[in-house]
PDB file of N, CA and C in Angstrom:
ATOM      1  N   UNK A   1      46.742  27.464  82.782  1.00  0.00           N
ATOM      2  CA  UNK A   1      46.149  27.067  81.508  1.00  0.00           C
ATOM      3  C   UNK A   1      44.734  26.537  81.762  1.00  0.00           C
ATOM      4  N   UNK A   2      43.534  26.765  80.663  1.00  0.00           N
ATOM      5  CA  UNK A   2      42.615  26.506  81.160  1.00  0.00           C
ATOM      6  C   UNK A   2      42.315  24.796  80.592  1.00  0.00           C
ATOM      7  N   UNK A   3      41.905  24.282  81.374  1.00  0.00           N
ATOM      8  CA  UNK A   3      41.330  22.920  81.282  1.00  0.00           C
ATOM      9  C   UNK A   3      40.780  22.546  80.014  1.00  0.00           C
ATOM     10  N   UNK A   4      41.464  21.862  78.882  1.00  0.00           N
ATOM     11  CA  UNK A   4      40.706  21.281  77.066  1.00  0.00           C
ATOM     12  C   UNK A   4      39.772  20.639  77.160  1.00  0.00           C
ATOM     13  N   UNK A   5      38.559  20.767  76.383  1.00  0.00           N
ATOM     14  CA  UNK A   5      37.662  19.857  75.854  1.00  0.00           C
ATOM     15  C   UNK A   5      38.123  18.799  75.257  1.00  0.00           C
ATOM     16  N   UNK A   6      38.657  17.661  75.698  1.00  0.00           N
ATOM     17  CA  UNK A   6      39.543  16.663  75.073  1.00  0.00           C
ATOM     18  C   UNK A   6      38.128  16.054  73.978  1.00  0.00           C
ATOM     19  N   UNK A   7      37.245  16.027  74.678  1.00  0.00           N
ATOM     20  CA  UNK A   7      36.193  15.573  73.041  1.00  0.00           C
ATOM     21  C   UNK A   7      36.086  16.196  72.134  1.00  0.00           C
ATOM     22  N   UNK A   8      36.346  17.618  72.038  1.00  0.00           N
ATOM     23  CA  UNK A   8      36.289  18.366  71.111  1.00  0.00           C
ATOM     24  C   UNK A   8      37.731  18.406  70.570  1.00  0.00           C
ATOM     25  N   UNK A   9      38.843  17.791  70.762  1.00  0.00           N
ATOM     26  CA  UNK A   9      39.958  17.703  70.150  1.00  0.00           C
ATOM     27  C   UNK A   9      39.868  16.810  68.259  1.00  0.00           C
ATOM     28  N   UNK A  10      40.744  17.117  67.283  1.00  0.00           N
ATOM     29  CA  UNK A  10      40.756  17.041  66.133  1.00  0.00           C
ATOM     30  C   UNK A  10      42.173  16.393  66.052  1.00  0.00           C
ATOM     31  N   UNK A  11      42.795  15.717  66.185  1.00  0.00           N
ATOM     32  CA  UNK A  11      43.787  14.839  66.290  1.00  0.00           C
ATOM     33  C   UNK A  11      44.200  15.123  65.202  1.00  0.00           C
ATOM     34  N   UNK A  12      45.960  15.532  65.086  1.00  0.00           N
ATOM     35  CA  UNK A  12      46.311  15.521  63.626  1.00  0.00           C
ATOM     36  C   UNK A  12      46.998  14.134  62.730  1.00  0.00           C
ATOM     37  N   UNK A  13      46.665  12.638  63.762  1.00  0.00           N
ATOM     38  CA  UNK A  13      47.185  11.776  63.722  1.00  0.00           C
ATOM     39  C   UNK A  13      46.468  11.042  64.351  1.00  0.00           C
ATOM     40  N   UNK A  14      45.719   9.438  65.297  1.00  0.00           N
ATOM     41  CA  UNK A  14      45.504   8.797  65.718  1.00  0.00           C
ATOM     42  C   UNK A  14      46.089   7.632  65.591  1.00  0.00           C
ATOM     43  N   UNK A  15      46.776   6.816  66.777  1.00  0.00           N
ATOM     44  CA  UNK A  15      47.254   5.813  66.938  1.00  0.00           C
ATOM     45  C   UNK A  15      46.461   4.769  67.302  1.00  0.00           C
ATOM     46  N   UNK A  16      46.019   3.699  66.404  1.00  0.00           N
ATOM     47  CA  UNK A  16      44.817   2.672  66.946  1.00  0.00           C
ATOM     48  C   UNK A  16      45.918   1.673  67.473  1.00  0.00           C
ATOM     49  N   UNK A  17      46.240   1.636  68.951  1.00  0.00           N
ATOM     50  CA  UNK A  17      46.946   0.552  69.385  1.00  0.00           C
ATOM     51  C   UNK A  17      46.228  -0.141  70.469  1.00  0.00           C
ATOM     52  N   UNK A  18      44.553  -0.431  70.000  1.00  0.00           N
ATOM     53  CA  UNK A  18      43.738  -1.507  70.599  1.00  0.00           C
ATOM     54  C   UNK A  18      44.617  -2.746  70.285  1.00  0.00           C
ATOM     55  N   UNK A  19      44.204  -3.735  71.485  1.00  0.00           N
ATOM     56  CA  UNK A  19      45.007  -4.848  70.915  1.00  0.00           C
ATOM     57  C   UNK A  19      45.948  -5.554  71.180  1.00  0.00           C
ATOM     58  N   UNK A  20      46.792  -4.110  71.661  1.00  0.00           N
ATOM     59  CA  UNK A  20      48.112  -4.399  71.537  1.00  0.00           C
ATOM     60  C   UNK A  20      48.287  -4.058  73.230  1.00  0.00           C
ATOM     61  N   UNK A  21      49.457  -5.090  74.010  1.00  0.00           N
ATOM     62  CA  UNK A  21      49.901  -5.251  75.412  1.00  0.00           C
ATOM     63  C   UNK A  21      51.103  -4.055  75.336  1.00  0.00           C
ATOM     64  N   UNK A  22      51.186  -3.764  76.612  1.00  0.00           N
ATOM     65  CA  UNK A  22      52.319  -2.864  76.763  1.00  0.00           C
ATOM     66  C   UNK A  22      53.794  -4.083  76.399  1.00  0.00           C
ATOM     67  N   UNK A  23      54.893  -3.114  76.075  1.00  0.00           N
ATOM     68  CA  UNK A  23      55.111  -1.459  75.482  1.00  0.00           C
ATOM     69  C   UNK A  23      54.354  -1.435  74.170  1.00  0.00           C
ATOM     70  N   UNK A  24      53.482  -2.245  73.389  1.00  0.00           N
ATOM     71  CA  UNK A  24      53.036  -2.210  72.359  1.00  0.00           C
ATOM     72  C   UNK A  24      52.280  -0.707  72.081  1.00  0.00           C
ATOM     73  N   UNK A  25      51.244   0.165  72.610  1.00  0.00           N
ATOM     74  CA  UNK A  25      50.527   1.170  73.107  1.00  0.00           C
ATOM     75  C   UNK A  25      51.877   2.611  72.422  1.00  0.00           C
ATOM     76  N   UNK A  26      53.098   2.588  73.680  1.00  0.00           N
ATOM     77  CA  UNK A  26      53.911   2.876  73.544  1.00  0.00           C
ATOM     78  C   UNK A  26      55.036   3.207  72.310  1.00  0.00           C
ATOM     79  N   UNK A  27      55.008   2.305  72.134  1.00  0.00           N
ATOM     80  CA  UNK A  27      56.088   1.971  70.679  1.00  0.00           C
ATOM     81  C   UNK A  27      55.198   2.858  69.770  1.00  0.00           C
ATOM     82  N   UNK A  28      54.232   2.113  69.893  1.00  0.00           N
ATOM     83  CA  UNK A  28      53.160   3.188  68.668  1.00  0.00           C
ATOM     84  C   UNK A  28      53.224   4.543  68.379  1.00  0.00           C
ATOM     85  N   UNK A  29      52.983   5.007  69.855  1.00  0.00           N
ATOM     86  CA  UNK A  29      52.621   6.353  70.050  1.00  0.00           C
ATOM     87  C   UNK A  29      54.340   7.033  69.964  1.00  0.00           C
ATOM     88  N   UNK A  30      55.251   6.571  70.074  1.00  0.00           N
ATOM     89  CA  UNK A  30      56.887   7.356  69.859  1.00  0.00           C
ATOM     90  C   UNK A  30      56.998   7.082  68.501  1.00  0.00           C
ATOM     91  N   UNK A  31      56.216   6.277  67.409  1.00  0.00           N
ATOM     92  CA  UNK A  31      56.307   6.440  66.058  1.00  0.00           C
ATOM     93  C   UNK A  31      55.518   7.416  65.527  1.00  0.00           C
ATOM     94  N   UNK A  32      54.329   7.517  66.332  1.00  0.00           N
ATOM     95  CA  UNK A  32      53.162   8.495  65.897  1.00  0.00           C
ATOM     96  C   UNK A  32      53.351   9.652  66.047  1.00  0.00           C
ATOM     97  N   UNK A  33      54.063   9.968  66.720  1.00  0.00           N
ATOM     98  CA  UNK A  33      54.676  11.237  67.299  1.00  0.00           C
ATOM     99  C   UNK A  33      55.487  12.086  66.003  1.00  0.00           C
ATOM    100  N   UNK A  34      55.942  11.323  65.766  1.00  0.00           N
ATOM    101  CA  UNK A  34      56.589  12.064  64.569  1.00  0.00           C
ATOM    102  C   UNK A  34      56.440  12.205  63.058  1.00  0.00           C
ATOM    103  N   UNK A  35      54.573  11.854  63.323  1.00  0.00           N
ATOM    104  CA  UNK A  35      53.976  11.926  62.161  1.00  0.00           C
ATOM    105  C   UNK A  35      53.059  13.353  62.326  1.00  0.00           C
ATOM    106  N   UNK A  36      53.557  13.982  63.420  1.00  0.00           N
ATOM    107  CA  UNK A  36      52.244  14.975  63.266  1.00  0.00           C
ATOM    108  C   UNK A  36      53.533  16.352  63.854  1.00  0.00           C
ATOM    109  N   UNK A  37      52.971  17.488  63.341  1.00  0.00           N
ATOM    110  CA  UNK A  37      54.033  18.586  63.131  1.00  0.00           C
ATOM    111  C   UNK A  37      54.157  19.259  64.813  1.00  0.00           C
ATOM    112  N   UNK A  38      54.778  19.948  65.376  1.00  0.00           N
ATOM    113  CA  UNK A  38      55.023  20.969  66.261  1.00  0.00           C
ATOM    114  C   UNK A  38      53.752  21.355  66.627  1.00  0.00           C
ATOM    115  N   UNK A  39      53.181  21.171  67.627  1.00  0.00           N
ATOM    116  CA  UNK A  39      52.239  21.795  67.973  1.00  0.00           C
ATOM    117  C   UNK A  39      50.948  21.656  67.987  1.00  0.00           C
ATOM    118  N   UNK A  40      51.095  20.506  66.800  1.00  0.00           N
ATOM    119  CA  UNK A  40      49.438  19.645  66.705  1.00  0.00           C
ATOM    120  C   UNK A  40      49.453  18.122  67.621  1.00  0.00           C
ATOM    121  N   UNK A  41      48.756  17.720  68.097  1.00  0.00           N
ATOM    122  CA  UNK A  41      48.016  16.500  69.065  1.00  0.00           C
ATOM    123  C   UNK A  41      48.506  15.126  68.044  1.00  0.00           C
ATOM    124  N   UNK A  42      48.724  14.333  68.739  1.00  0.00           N
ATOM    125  CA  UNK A  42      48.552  12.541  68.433  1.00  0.00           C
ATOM    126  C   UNK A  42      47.269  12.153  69.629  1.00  0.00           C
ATOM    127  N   UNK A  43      46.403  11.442  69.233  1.00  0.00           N
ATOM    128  CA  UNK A  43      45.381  10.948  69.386  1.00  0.00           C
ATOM    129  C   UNK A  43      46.425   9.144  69.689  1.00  0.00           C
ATOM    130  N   UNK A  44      46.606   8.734  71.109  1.00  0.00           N
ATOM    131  CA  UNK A  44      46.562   7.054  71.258  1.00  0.00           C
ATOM    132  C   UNK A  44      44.844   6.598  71.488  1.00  0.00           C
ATOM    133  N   UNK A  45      44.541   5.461  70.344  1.00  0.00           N
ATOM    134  CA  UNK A  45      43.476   4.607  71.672  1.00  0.00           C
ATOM    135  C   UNK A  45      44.032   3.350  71.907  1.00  0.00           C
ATOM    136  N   UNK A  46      43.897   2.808  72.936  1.00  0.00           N
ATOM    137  CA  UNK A  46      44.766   1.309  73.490  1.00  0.00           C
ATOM    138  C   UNK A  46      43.343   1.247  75.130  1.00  0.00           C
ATOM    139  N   UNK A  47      43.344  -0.239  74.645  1.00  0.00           N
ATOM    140  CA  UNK A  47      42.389  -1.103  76.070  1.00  0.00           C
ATOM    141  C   UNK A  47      43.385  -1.435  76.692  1.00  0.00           C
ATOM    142  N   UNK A  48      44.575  -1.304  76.787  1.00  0.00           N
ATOM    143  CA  UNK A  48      45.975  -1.716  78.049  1.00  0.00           C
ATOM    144  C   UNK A  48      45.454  -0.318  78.883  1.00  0.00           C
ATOM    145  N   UNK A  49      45.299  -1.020  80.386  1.00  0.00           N
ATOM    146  CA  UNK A  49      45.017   0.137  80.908  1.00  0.00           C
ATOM    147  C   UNK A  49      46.117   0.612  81.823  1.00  0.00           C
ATOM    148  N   UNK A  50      47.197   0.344  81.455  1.00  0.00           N
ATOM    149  CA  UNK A  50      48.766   1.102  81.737  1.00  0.00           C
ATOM    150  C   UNK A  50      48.930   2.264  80.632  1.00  0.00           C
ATOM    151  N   UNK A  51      48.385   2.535  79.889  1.00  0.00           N
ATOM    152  CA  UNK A  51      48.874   3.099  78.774  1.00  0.00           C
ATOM    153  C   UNK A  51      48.772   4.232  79.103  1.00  0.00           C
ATOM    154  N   UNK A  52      47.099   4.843  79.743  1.00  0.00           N
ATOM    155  CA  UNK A  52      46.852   6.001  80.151  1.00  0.00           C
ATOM    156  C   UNK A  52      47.741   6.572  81.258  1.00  0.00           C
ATOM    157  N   UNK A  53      48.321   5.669  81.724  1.00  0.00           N
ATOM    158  CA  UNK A  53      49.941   6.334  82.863  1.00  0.00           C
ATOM    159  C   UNK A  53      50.714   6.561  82.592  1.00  0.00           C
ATOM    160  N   UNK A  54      51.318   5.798  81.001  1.00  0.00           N
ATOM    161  CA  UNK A  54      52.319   5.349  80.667  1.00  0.00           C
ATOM    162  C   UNK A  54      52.566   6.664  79.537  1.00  0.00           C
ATOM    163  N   UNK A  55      51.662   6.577  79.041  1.00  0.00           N
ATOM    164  CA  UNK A  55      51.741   7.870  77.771  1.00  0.00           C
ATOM    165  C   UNK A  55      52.374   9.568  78.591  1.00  0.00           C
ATOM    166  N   UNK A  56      51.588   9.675  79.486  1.00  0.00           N
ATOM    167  CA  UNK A  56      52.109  10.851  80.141  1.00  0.00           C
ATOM    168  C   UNK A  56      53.538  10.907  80.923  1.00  0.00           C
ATOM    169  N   UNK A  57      53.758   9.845  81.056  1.00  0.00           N
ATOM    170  CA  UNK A  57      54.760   9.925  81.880  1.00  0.00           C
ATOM    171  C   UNK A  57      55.978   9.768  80.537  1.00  0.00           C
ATOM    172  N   UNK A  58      55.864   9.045  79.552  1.00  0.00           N
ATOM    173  CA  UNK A  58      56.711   9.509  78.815  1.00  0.00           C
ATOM    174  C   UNK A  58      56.835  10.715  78.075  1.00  0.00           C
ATOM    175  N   UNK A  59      55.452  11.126  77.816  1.00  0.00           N
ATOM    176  CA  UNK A  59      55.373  12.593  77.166  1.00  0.00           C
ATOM    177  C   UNK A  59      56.326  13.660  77.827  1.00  0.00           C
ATOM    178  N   UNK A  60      56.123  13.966  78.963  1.00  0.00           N
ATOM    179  CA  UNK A  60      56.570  14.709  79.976  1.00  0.00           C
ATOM    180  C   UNK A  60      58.406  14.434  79.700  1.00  0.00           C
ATOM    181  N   UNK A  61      58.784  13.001  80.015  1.00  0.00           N
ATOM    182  CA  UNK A  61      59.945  12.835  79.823  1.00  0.00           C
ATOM    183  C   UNK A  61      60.601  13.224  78.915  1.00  0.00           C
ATOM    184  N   UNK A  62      60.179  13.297  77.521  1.00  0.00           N
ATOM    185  CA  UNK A  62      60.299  13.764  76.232  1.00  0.00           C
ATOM    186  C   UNK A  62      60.385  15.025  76.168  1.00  0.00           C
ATOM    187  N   UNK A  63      59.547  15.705  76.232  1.00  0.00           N
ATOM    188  CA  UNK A  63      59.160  17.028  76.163  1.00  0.00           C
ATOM    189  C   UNK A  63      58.031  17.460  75.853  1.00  0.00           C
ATOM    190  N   UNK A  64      56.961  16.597  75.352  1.00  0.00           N
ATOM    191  CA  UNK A  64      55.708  17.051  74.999  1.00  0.00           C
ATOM    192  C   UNK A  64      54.767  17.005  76.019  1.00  0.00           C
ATOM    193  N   UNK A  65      53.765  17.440  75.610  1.00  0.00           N
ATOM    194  CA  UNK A  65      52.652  17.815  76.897  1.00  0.00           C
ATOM    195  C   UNK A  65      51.529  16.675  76.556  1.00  0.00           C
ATOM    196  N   UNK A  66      51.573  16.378  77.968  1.00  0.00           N
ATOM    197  CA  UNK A  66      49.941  14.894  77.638  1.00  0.00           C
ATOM    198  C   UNK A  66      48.845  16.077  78.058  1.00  0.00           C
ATOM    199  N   UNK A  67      48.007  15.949  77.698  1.00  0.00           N
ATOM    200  CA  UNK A  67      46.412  16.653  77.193  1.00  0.00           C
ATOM    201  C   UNK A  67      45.596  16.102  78.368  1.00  0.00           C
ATOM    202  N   UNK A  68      45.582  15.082  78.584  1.00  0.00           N
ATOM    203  CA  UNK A  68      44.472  13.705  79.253  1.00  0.00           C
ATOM    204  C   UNK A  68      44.056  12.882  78.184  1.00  0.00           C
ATOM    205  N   UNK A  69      43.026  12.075  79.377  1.00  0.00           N
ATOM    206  CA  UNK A  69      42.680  11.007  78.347  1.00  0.00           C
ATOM    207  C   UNK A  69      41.386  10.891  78.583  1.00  0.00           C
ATOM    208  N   UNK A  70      40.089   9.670  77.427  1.00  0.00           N
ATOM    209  CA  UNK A  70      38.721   9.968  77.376  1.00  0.00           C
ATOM    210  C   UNK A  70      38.728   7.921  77.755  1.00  0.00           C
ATOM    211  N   UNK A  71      37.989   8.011  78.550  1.00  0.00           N
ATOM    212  CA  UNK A  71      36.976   6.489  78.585  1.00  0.00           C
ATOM    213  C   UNK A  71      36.231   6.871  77.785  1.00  0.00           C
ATOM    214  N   UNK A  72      36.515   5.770  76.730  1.00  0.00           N
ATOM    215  CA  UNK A  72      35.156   5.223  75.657  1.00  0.00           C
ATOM    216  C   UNK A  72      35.457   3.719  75.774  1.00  0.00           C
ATOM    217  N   UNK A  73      34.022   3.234  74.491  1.00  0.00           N
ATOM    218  CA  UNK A  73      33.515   1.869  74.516  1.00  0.00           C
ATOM    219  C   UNK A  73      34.574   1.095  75.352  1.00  0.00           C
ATOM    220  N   UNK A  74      35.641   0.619  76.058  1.00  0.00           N
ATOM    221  CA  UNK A  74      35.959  -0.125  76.069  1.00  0.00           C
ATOM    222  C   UNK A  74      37.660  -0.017  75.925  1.00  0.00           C
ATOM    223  N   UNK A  75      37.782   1.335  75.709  1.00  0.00           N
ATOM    224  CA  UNK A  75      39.626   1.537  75.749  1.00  0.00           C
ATOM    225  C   UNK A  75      39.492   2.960  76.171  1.00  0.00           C
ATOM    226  N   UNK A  76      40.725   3.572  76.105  1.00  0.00           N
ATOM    227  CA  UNK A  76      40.916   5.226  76.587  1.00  0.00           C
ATOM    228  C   UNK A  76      41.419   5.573  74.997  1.00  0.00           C
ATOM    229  N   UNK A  77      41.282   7.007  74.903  1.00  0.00           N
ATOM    230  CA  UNK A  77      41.849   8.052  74.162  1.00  0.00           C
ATOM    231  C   UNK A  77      42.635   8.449  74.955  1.00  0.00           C
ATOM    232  N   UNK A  78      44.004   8.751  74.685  1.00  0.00           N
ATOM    233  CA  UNK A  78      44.737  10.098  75.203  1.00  0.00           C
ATOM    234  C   UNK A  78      45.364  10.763  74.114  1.00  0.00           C
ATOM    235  N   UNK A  79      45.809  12.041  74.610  1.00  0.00           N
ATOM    236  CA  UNK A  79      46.607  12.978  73.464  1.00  0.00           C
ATOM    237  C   UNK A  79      47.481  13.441  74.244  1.00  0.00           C
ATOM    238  N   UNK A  80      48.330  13.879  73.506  1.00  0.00           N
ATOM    239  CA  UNK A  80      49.076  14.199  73.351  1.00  0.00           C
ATOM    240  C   UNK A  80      49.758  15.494  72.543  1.00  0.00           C
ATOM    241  N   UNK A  81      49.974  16.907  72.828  1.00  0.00           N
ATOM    242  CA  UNK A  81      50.328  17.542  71.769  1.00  0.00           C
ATOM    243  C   UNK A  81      52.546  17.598  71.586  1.00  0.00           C
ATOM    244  N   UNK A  82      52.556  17.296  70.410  1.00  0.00           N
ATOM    245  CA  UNK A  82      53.716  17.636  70.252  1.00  0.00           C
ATOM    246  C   UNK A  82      54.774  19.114  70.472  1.00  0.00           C
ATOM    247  N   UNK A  83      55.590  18.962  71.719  1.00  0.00           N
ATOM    248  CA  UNK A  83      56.520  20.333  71.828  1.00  0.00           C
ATOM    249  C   UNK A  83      57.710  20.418  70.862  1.00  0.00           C
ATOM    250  N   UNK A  84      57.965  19.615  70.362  1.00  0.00           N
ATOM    251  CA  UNK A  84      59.679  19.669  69.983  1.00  0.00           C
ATOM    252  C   UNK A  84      59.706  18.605  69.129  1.00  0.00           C
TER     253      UNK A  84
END
């Protein structure tokens, strides 16, 4: 598969879980998840900097595919697209 422009991604959802300590990040993003259909992306941002480990490793566990993630101002983006 070839490597995404994760900046050029269009999120069909974003989870703002700045703020918030782990599992807080987490919790979010397994609610967010099931706000966005088969096949389209959840957008997490969270300044916990476990999250960017933490998101993929549950994605994977789940079944969905983690994307990567973006350093900005001061927290990460990651995505996430939904499999199932």
């Amino acid at each position: 598969m070839a490597e995404m422009d994760l900046s050029a991604i269009k999120a069909a959802n974003v989870v703002d879980a700045r703020g918030s300590a782990c599992p807080g990040p987490l919790l979010e993003a397994k609610k967010g998840i099931g706000k966005v259909k088969v096949g389209e992306i959840l957008e997490i941002l969270s300044n916990d900097s476990a999250t960017k480990n933490d998101i993929p490793v549950w994605a994977n566990k789940v079944g969905h595919e983690p994307l990567g993630h973006l350093e900005a101002d001061g927290y990460d983006r990651i995505f996430v697209r939904r499999n199932k």
